[in-house]
PDB file of N, CA and C in Angstrom:
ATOM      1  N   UNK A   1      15.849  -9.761   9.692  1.00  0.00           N
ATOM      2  CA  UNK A   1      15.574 -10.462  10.935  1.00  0.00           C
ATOM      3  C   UNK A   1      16.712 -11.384  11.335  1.00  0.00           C
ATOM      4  N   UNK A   2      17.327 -11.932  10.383  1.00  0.00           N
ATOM      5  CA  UNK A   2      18.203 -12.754  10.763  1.00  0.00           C
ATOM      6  C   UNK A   2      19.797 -12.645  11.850  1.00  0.00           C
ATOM      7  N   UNK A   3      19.737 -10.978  11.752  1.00  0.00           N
ATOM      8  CA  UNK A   3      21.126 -10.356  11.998  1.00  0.00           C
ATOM      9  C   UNK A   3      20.288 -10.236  13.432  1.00  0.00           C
ATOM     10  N   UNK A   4      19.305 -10.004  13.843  1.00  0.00           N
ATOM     11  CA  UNK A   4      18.478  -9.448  15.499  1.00  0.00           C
ATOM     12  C   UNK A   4      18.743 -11.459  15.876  1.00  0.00           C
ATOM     13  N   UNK A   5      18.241 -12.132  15.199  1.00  0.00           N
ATOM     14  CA  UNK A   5      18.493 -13.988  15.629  1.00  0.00           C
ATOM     15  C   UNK A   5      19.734 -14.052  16.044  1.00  0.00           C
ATOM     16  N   UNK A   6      20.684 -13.853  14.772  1.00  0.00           N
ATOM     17  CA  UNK A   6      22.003 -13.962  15.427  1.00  0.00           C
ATOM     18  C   UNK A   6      22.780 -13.498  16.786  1.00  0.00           C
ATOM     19  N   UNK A   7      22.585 -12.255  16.917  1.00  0.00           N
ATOM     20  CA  UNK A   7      23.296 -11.760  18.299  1.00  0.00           C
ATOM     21  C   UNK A   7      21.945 -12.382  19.451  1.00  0.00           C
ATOM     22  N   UNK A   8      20.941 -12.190  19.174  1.00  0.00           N
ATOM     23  CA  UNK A   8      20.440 -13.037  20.270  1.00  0.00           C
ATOM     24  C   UNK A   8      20.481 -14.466  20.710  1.00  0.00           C
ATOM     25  N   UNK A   9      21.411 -15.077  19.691  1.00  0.00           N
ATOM     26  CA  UNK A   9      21.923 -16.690  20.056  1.00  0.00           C
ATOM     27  C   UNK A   9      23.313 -16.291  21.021  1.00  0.00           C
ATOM     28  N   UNK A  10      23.866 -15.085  19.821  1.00  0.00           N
ATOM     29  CA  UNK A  10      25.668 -15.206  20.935  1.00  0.00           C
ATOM     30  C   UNK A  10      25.097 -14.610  21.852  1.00  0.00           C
ATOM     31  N   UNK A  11      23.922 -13.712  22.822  1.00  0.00           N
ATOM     32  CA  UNK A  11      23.568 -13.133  23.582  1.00  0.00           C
ATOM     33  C   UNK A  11      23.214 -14.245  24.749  1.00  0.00           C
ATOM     34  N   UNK A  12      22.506 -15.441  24.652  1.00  0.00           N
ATOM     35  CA  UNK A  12      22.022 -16.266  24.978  1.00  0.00           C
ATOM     36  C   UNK A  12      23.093 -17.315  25.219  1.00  0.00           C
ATOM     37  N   UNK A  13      24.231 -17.527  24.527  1.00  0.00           N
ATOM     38  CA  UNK A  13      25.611 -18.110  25.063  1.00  0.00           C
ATOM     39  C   UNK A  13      25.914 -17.207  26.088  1.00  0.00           C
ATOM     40  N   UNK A  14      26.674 -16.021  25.789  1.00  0.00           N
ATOM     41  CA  UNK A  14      26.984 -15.016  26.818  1.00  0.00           C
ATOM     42  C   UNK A  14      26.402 -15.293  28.995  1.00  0.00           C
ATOM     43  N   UNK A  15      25.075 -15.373  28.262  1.00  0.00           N
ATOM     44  CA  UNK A  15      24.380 -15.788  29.636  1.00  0.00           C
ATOM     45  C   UNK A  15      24.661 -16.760  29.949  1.00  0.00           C
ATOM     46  N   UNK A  16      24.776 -18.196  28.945  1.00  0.00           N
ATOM     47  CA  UNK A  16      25.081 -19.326  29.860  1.00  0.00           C
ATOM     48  C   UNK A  16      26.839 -19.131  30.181  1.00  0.00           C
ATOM     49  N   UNK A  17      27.659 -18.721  29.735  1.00  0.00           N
ATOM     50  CA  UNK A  17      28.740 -18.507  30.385  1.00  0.00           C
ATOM     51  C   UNK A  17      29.109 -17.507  31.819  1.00  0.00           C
ATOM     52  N   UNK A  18      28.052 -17.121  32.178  1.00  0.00           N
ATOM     53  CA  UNK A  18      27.938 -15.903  33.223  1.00  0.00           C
ATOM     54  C   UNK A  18      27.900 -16.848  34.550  1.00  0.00           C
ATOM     55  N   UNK A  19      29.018 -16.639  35.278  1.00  0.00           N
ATOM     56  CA  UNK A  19      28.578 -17.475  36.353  1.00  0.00           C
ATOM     57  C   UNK A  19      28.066 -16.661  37.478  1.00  0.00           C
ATOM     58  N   UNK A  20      27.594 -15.736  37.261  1.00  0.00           N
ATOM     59  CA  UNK A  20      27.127 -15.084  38.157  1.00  0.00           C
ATOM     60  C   UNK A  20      25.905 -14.793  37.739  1.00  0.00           C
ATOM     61  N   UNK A  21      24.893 -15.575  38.866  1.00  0.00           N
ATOM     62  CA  UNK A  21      23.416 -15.679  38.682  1.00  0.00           C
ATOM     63  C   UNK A  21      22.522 -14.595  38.619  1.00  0.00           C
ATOM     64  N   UNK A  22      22.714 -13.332  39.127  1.00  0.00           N
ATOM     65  CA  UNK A  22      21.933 -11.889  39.203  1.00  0.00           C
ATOM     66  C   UNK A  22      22.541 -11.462  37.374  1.00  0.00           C
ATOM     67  N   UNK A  23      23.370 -11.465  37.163  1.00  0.00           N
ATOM     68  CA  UNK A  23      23.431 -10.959  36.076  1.00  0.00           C
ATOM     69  C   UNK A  23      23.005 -11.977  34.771  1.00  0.00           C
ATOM     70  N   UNK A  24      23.569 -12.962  35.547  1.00  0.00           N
ATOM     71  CA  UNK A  24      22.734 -14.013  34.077  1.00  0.00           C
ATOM     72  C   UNK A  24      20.953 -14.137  33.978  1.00  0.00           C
ATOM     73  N   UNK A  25      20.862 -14.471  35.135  1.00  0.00           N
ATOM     74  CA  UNK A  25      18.818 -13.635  34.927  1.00  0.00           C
ATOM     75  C   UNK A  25      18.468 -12.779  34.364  1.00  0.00           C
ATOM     76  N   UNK A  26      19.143 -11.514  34.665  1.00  0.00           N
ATOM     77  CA  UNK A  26      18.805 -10.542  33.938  1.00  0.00           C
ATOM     78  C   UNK A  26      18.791 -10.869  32.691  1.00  0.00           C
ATOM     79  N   UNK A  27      20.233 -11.438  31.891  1.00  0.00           N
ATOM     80  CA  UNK A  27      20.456 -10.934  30.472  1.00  0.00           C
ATOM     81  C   UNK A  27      18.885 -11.859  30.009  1.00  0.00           C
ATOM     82  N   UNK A  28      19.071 -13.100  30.823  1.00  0.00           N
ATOM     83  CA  UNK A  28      17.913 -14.480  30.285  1.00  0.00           C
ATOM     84  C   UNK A  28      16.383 -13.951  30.058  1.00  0.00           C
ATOM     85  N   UNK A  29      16.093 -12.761  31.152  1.00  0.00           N
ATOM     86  CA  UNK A  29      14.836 -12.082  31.035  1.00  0.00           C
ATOM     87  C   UNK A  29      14.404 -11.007  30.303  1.00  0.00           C
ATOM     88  N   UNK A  30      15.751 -10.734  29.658  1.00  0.00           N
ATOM     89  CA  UNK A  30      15.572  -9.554  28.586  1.00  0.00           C
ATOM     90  C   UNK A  30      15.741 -10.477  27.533  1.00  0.00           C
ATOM     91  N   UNK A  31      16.042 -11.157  26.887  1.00  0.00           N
ATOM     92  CA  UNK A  31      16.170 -11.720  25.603  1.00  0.00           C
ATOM     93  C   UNK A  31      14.934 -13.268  25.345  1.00  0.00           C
ATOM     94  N   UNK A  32      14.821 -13.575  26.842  1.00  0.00           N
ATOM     95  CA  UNK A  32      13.474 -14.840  26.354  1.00  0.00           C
ATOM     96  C   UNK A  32      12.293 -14.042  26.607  1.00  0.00           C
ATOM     97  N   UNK A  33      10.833 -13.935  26.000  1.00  0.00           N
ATOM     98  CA  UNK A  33       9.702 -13.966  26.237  1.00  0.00           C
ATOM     99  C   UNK A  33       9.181 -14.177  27.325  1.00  0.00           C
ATOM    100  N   UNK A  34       7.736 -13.753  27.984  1.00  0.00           N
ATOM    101  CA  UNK A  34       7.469 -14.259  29.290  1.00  0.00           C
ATOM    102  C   UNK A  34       7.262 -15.695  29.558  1.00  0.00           C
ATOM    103  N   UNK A  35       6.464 -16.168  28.443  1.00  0.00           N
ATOM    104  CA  UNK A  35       6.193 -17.336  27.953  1.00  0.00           C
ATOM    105  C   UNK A  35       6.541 -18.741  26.881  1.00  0.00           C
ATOM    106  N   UNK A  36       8.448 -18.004  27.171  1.00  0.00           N
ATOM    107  CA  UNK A  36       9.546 -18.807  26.248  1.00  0.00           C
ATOM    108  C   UNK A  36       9.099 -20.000  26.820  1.00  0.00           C
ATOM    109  N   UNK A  37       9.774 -21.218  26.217  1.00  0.00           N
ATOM    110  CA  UNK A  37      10.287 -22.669  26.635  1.00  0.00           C
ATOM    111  C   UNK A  37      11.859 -23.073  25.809  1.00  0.00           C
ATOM    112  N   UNK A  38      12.338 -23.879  26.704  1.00  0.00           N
ATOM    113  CA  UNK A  38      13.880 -24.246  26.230  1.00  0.00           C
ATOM    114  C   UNK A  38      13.339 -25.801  26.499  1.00  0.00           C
ATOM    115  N   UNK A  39      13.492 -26.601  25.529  1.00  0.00           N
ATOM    116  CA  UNK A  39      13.147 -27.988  25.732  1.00  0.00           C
ATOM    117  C   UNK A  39      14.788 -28.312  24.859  1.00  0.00           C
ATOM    118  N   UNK A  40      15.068 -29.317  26.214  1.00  0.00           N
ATOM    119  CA  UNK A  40      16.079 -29.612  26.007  1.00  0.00           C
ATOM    120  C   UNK A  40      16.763 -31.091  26.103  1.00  0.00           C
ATOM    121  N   UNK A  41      16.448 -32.492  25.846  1.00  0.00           N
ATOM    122  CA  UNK A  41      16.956 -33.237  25.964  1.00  0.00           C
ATOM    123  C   UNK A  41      16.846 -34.080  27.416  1.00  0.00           C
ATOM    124  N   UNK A  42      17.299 -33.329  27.900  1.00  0.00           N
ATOM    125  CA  UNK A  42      17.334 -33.897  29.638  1.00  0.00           C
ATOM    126  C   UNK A  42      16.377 -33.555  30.482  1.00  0.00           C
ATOM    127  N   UNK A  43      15.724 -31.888  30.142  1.00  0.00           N
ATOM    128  CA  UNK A  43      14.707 -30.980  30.824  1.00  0.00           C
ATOM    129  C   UNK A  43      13.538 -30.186  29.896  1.00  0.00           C
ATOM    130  N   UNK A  44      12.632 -29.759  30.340  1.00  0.00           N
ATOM    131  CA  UNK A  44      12.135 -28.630  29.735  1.00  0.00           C
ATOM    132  C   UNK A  44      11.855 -27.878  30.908  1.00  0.00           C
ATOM    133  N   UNK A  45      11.785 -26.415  30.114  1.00  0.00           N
ATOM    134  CA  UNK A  45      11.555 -25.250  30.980  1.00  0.00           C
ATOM    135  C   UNK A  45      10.592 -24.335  30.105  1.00  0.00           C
ATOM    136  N   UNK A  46       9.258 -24.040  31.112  1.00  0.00           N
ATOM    137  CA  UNK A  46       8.885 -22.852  30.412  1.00  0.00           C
ATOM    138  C   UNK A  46       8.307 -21.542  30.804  1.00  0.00           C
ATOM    139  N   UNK A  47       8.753 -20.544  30.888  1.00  0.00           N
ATOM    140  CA  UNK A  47       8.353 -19.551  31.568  1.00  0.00           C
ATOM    141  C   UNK A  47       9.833 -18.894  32.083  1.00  0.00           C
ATOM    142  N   UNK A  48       9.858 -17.611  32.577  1.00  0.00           N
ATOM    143  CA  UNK A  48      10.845 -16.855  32.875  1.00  0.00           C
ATOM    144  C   UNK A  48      11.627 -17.832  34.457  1.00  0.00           C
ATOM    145  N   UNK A  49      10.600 -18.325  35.213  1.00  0.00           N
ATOM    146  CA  UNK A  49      10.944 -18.902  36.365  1.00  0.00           C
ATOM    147  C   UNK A  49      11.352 -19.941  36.430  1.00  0.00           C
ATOM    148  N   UNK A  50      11.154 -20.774  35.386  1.00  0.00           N
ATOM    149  CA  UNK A  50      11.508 -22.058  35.496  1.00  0.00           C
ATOM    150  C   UNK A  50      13.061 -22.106  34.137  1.00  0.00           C
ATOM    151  N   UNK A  51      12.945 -21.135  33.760  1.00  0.00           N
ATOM    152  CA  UNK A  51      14.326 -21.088  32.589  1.00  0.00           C
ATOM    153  C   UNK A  51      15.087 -20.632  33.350  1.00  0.00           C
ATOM    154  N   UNK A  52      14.932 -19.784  34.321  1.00  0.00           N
ATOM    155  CA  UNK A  52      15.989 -19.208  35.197  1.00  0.00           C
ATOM    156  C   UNK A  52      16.357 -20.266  36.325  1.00  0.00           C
ATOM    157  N   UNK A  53      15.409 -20.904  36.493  1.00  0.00           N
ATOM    158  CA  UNK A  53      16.370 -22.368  37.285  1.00  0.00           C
ATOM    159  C   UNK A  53      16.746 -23.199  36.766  1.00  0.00           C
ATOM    160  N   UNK A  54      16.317 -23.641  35.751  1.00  0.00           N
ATOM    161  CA  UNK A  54      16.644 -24.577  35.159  1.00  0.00           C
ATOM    162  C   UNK A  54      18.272 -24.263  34.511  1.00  0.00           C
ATOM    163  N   UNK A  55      18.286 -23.126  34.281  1.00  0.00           N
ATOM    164  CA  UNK A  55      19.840 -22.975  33.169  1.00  0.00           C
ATOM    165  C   UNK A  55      20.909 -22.591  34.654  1.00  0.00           C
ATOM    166  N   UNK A  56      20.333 -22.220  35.357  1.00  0.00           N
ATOM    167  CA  UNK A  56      21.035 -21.630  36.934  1.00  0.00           C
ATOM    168  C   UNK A  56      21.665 -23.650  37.375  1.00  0.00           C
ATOM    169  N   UNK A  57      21.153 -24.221  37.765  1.00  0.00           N
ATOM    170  CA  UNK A  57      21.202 -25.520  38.036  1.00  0.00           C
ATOM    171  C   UNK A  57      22.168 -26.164  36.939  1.00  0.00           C
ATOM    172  N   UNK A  58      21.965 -25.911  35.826  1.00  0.00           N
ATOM    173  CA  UNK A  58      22.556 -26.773  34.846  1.00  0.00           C
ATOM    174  C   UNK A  58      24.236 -26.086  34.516  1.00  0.00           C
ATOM    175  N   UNK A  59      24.165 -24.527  34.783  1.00  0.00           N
ATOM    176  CA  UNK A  59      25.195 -24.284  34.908  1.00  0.00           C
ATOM    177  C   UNK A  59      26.328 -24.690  36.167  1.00  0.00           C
ATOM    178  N   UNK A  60      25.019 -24.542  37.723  1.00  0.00           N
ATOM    179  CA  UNK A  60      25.891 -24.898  38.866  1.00  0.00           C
ATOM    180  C   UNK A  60      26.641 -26.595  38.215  1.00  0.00           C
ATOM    181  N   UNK A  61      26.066 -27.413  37.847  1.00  0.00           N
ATOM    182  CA  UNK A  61      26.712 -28.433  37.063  1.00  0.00           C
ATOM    183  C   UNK A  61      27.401 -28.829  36.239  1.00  0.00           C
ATOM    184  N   UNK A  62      27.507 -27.756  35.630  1.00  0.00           N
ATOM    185  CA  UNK A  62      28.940 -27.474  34.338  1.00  0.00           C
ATOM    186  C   UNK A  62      30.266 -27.287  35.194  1.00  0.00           C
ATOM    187  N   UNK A  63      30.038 -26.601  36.473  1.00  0.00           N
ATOM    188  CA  UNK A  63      30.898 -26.156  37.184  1.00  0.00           C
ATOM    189  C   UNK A  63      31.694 -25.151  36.391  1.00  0.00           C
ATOM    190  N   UNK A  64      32.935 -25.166  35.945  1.00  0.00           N
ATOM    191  CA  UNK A  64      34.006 -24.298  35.105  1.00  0.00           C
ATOM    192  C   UNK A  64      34.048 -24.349  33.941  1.00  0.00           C
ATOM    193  N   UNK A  65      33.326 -25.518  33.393  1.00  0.00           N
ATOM    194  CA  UNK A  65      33.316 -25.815  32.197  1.00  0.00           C
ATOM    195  C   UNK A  65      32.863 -24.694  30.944  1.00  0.00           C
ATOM    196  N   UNK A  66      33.090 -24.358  30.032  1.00  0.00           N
ATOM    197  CA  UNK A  66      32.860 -23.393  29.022  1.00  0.00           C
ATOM    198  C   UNK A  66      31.745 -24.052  28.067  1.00  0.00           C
ATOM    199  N   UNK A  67      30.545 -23.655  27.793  1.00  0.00           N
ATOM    200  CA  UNK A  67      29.619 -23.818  26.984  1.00  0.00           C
ATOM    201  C   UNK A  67      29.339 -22.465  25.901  1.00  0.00           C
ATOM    202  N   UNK A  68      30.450 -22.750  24.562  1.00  0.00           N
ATOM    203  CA  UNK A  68      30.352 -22.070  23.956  1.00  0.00           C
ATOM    204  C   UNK A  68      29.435 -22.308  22.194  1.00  0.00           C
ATOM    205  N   UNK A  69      29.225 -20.906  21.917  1.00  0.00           N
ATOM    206  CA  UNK A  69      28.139 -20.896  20.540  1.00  0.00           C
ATOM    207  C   UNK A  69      29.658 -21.494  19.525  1.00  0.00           C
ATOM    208  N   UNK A  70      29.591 -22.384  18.369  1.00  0.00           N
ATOM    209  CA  UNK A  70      30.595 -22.984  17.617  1.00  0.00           C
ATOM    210  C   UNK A  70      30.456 -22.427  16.302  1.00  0.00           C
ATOM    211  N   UNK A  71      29.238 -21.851  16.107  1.00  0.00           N
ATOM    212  CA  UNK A  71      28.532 -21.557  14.559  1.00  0.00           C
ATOM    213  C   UNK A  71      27.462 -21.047  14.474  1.00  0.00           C
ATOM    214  N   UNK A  72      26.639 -20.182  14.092  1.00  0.00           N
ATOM    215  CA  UNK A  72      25.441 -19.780  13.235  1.00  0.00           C
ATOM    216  C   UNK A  72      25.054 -20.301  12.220  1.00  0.00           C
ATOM    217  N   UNK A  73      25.158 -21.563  11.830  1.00  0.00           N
ATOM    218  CA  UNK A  73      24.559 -22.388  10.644  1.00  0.00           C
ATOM    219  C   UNK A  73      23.905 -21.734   9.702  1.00  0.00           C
ATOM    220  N   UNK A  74      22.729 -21.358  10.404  1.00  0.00           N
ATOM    221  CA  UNK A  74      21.698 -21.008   8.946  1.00  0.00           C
ATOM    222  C   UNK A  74      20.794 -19.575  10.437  1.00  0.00           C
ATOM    223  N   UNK A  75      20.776 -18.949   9.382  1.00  0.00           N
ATOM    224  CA  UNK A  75      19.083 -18.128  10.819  1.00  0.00           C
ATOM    225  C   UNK A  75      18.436 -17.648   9.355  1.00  0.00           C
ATOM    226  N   UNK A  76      17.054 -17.421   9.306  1.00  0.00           N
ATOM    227  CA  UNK A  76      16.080 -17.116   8.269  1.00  0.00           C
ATOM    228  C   UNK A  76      14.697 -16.681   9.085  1.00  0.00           C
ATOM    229  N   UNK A  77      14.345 -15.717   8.635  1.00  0.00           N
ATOM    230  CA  UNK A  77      12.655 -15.308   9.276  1.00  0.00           C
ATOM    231  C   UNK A  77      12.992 -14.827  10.503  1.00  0.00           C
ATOM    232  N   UNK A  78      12.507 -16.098  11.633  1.00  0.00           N
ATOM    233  CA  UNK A  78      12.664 -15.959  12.750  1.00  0.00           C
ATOM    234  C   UNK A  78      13.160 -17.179  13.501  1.00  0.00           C
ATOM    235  N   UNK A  79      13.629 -17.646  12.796  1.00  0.00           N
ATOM    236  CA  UNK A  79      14.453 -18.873  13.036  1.00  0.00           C
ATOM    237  C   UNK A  79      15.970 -19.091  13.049  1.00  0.00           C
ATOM    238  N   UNK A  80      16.979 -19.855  13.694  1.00  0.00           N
ATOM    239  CA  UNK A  80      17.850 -20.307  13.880  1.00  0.00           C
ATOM    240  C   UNK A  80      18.663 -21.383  14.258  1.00  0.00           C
ATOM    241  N   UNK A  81      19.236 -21.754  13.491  1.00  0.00           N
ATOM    242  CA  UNK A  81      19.901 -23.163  14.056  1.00  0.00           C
ATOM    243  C   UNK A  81      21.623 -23.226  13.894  1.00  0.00           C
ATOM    244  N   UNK A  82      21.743 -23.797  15.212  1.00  0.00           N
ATOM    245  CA  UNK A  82      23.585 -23.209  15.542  1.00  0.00           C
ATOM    246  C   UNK A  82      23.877 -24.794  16.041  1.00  0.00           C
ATOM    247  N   UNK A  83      25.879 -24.453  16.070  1.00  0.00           N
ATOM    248  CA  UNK A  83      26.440 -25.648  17.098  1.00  0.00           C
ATOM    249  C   UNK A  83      26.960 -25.384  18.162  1.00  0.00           C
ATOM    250  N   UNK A  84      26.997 -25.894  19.115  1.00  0.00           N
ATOM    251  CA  UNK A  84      28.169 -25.539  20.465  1.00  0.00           C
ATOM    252  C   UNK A  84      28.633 -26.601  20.654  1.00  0.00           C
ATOM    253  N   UNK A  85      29.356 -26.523  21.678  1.00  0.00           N
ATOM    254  CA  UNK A  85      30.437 -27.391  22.004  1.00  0.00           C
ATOM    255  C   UNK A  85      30.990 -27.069  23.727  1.00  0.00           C
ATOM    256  N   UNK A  86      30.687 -28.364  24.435  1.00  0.00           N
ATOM    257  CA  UNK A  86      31.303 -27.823  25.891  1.00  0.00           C
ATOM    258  C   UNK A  86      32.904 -28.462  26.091  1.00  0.00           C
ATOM    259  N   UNK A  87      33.750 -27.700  27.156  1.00  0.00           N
ATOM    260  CA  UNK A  87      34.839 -27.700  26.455  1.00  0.00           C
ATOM    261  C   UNK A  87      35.696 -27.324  28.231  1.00  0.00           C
ATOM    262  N   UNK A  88      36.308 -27.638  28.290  1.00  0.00           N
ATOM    263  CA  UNK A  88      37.320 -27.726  29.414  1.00  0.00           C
ATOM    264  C   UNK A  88      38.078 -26.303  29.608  1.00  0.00           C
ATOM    265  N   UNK A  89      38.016 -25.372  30.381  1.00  0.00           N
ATOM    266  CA  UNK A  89      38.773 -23.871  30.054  1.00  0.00           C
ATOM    267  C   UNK A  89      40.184 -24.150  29.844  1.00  0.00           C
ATOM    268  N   UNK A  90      40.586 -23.695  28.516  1.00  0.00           N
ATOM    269  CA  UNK A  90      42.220 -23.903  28.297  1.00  0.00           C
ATOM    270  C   UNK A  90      42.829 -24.672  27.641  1.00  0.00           C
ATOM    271  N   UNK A  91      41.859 -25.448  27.811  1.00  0.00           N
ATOM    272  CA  UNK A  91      42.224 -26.811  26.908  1.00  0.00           C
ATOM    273  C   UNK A  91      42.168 -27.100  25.618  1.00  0.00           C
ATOM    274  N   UNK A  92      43.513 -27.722  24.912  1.00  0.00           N
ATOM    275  CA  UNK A  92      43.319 -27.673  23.742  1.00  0.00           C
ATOM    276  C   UNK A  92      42.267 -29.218  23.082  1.00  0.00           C
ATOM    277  N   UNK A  93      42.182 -30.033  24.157  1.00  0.00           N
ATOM    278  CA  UNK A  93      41.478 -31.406  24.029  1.00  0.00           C
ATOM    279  C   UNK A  93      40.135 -31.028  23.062  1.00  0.00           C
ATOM    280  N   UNK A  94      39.883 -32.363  22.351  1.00  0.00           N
ATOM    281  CA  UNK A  94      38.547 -32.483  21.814  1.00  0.00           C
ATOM    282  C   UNK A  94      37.357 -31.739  22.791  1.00  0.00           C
ATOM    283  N   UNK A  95      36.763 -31.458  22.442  1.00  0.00           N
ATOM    284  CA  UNK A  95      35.076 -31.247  23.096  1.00  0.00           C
ATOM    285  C   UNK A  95      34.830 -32.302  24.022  1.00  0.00           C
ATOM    286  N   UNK A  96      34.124 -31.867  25.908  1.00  0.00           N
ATOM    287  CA  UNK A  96      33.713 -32.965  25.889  1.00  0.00           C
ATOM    288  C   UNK A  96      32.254 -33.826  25.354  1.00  0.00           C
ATOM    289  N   UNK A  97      31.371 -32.578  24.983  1.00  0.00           N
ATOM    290  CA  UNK A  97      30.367 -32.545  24.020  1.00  0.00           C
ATOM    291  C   UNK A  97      30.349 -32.214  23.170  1.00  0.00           C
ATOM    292  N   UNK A  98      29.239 -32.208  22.627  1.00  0.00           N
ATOM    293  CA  UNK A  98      28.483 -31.110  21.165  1.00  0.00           C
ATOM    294  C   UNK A  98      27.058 -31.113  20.941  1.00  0.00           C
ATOM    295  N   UNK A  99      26.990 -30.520  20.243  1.00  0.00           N
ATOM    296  CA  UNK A  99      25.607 -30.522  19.731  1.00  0.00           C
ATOM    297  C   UNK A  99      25.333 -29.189  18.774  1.00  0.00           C
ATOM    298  N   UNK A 100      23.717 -29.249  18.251  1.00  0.00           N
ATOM    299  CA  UNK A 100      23.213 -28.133  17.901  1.00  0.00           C
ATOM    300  C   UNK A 100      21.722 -27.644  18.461  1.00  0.00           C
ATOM    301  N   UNK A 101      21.369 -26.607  18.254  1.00  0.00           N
ATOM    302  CA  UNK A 101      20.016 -26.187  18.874  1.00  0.00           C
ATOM    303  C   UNK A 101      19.687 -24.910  17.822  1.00  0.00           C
ATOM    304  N   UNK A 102      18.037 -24.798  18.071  1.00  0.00           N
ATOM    305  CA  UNK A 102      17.555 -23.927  17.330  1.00  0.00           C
ATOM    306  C   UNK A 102      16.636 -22.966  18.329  1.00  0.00           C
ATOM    307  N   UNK A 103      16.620 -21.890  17.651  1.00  0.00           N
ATOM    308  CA  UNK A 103      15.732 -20.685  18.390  1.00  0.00           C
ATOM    309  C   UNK A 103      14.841 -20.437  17.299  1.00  0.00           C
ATOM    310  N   UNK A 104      13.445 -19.966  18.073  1.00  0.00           N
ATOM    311  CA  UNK A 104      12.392 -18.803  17.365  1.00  0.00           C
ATOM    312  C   UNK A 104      12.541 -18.020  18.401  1.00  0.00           C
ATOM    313  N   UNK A 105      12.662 -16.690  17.384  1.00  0.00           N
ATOM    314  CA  UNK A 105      12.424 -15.531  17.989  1.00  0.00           C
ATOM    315  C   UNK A 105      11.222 -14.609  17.224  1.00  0.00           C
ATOM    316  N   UNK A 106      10.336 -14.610  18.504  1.00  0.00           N
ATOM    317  CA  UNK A 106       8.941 -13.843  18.162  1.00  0.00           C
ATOM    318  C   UNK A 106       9.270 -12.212  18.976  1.00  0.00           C
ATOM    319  N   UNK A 107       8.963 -11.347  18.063  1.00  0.00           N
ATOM    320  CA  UNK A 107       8.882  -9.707  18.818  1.00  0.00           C
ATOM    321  C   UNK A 107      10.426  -9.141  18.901  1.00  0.00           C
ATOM    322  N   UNK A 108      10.917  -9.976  18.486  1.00  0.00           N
ATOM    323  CA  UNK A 108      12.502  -9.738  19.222  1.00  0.00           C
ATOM    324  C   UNK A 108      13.249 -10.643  20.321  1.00  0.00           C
ATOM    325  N   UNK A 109      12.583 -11.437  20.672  1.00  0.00           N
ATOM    326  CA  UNK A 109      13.109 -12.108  22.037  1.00  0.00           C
ATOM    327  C   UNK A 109      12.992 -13.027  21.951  1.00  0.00           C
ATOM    328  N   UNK A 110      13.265 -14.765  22.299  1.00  0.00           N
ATOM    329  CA  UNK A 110      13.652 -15.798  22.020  1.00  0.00           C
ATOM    330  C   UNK A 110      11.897 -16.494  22.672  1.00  0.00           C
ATOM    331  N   UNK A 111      11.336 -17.033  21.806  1.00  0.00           N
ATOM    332  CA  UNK A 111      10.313 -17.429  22.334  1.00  0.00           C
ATOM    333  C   UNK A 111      10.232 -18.943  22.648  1.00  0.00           C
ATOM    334  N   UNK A 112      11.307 -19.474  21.879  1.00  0.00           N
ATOM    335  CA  UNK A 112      11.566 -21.255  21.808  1.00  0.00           C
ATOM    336  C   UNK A 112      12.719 -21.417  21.685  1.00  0.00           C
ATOM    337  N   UNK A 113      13.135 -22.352  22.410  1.00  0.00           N
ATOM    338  CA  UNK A 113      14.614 -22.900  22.267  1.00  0.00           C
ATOM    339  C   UNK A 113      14.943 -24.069  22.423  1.00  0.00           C
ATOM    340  N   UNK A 114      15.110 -25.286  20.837  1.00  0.00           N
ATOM    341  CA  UNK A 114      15.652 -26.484  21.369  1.00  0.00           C
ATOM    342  C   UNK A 114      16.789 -26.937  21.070  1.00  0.00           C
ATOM    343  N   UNK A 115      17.334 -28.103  21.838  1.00  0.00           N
ATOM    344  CA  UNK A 115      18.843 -28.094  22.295  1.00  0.00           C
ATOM    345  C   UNK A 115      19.007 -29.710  22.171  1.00  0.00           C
ATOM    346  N   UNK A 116      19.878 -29.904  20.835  1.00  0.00           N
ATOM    347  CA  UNK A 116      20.421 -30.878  20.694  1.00  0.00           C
ATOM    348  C   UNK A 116      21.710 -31.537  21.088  1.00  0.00           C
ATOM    349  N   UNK A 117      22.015 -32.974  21.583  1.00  0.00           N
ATOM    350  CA  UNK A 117      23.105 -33.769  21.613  1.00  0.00           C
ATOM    351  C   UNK A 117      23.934 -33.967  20.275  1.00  0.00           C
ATOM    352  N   UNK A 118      25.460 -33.792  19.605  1.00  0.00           N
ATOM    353  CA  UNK A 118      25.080 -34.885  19.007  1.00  0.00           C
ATOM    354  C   UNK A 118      26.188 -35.895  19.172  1.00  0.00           C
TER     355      UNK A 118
END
């Protein structure tokens, strides 16, 4: 199970780097549940409609910025916990963030997702 967690975290980066909203829905609606939630610090979202605005919005706010996966820490069962790091395109500068977040994935598809500062 752990190897199906893994690519569905870099799968789930992938999307938030997509700045193009028809295709990033898609990937977001094939890999979360109908009845996912992403609780995240600033927001929660739960459901296909409200994750798809919510990460749509938060990306229009990243603007260019790169929000990339940093690590696969640990994944076990159906669980996972990773780091990212948002990051300036090109730039060799520190991070201007970080953090880590964890996924459950129930059936195959991301049923929970939370998202740490640190």
């Amino acid at each position: 199970m752990s190897q199906v967690v893994e690519e569905l975290i870099r799968t789930y980066f992938d999307a938030w780097s997509t700045h193009d909203a028809g295709q990033r829905d898609a990937v977001l609606e094939r890999i979360f549940s109908p009845d996912a939630a992403i609780i995240d610090p600033d927001w929660t979202a739960a459901g296909h409609e409200e994750i798809l605005a919510a990460i749509g919005q938060a990306r229009h706010k990243l603007g260019e910025l790169d929000l990339a996966l940093t690590k696969v820490i640990s994944a076990h069962h159906d669980m996972a916990l990773f780091s990212w790091e948002l990051t300036q395109p090109g730039s060799q500068a520190a991070p201007l963030a970080t953090g880590y977040g964890t996924v459950i994935v129930t059936d195959g598809v991301i049923s929970r997702a939370h998202n740490f500062f640190s």
